[in-house]
N, C-alpha and C. Protein backbone atom coordinates (compact mmCIF):
# COMPACT_ATOMS: atom_id res chain seq x y z
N UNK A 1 10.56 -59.46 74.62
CA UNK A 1 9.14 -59.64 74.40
C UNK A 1 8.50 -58.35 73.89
N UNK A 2 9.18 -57.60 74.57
CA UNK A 2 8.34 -56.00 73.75
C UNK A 2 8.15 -55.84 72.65
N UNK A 3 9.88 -56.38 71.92
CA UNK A 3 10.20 -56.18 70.37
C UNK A 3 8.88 -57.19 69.45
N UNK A 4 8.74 -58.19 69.63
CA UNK A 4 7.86 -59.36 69.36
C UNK A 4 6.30 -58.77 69.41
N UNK A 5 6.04 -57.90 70.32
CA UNK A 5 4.24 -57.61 70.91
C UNK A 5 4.72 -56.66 69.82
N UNK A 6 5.65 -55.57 69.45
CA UNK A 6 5.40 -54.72 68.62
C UNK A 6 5.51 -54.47 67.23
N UNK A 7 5.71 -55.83 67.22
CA UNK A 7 5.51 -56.03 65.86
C UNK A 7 4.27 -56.89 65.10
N UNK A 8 3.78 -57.71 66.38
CA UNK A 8 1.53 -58.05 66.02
C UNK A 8 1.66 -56.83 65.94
N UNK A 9 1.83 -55.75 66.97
CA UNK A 9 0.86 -54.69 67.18
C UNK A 9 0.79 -53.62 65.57
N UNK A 10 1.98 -53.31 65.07
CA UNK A 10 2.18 -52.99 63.28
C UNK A 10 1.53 -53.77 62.37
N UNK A 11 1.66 -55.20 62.76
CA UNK A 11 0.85 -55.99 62.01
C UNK A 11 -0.66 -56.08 62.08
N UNK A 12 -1.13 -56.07 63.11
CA UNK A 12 -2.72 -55.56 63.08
C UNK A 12 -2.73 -54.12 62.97
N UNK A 13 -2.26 -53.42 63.25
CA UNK A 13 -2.58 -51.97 62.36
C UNK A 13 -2.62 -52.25 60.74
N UNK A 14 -1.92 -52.90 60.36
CA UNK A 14 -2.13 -52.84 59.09
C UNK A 14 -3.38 -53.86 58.37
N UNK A 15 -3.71 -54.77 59.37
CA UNK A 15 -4.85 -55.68 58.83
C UNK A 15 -6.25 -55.01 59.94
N UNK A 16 -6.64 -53.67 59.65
CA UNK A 16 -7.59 -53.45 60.24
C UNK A 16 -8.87 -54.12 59.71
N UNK A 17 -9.24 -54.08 58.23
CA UNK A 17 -9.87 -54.79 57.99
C UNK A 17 -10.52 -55.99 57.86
N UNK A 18 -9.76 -56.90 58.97
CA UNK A 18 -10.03 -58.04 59.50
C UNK A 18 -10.19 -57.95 61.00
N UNK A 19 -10.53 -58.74 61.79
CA UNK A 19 -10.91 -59.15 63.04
C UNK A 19 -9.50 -59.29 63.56
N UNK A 20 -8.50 -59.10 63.24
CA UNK A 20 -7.37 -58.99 63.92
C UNK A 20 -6.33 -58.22 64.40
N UNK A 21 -7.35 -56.72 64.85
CA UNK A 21 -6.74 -55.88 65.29
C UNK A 21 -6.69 -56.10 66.73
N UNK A 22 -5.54 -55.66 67.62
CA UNK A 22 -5.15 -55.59 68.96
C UNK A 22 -4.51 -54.74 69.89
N UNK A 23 -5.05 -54.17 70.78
CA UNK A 23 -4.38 -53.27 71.24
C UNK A 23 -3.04 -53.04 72.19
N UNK A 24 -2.66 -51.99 72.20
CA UNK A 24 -1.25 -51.95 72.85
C UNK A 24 -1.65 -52.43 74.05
N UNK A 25 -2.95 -52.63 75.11
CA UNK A 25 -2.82 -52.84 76.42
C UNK A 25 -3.46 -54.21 76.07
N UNK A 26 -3.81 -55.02 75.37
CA UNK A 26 -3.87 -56.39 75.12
C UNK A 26 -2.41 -57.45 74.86
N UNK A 27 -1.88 -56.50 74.16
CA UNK A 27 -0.31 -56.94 74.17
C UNK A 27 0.31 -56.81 74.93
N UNK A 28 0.74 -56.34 75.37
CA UNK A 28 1.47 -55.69 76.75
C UNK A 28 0.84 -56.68 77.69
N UNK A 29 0.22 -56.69 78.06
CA UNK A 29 -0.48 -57.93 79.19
C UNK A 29 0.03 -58.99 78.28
N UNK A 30 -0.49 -59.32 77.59
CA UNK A 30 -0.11 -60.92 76.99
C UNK A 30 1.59 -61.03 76.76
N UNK A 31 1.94 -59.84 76.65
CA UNK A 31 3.86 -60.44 76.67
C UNK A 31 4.57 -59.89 77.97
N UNK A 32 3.66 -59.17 79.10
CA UNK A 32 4.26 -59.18 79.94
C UNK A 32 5.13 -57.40 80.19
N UNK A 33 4.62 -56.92 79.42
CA UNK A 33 5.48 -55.28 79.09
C UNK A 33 4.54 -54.62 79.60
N UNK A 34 4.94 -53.12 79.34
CA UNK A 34 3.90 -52.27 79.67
C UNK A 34 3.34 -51.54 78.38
N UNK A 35 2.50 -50.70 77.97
CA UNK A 35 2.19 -50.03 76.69
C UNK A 35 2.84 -48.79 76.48
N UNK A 36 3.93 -48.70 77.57
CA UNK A 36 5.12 -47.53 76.51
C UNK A 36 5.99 -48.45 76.16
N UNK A 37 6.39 -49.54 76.38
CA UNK A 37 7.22 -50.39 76.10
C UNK A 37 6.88 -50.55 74.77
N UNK A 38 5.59 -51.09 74.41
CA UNK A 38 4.91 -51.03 73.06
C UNK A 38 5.56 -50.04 72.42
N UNK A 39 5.07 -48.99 72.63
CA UNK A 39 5.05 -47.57 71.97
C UNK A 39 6.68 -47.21 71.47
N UNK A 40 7.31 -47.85 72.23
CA UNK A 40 8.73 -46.82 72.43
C UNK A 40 9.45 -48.15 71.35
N UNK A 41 9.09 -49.30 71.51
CA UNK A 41 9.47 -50.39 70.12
C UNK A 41 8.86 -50.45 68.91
N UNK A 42 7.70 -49.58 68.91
CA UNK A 42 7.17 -49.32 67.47
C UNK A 42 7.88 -48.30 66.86
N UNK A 43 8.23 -47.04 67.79
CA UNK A 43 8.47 -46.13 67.31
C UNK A 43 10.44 -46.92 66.56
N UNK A 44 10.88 -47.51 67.76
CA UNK A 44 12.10 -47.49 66.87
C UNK A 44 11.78 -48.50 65.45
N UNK A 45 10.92 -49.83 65.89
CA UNK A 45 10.98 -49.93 63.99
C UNK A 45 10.47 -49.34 62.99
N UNK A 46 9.78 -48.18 63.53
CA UNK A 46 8.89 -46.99 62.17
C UNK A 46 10.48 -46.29 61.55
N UNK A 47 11.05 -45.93 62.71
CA UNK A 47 12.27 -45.45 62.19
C UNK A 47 13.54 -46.02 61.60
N UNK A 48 13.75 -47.44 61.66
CA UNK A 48 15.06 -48.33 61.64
C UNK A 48 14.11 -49.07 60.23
N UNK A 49 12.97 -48.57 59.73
CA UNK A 49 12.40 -49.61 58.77
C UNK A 49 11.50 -48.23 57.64
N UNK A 50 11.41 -48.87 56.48
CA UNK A 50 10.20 -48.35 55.18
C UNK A 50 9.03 -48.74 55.63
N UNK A 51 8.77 -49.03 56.76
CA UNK A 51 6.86 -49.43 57.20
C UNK A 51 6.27 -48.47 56.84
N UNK A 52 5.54 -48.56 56.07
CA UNK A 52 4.51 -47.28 56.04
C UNK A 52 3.10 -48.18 56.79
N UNK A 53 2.89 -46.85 57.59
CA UNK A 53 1.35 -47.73 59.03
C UNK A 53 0.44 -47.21 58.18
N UNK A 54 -0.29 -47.92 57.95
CA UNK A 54 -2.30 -47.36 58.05
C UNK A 54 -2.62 -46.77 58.66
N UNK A 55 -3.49 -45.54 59.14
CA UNK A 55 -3.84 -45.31 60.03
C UNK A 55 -5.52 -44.95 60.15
């Protein structure tokens, strides 16, 4: 579930300009993780992937 929350969570980083941004402690509650769990599965697909984030 972490892998899954952290990848909305890349995906609304990148659609800030819509109403569908979400945060790591909105996700994390809704899949049940915590927000390093978030953090620590973003970081490996920033690295295992060409994502370039918005920021």
């Amino acid at each position: 579930m972490g892998m899954a929350a952290s990848v909305l969570y890349l995906s609304s980083m990148n659609n800030r300009d819509s109403n569908e941004h979400r945060t790591q402690s909105d996700l994390a509650a809704t899949a049940g993780v915590t927000e390093v769990t978030i953090r620590n599965r973003t970081q490996e697909l920033r690295k295992k992937s060409c994502l370039k984030i918005i920021r």
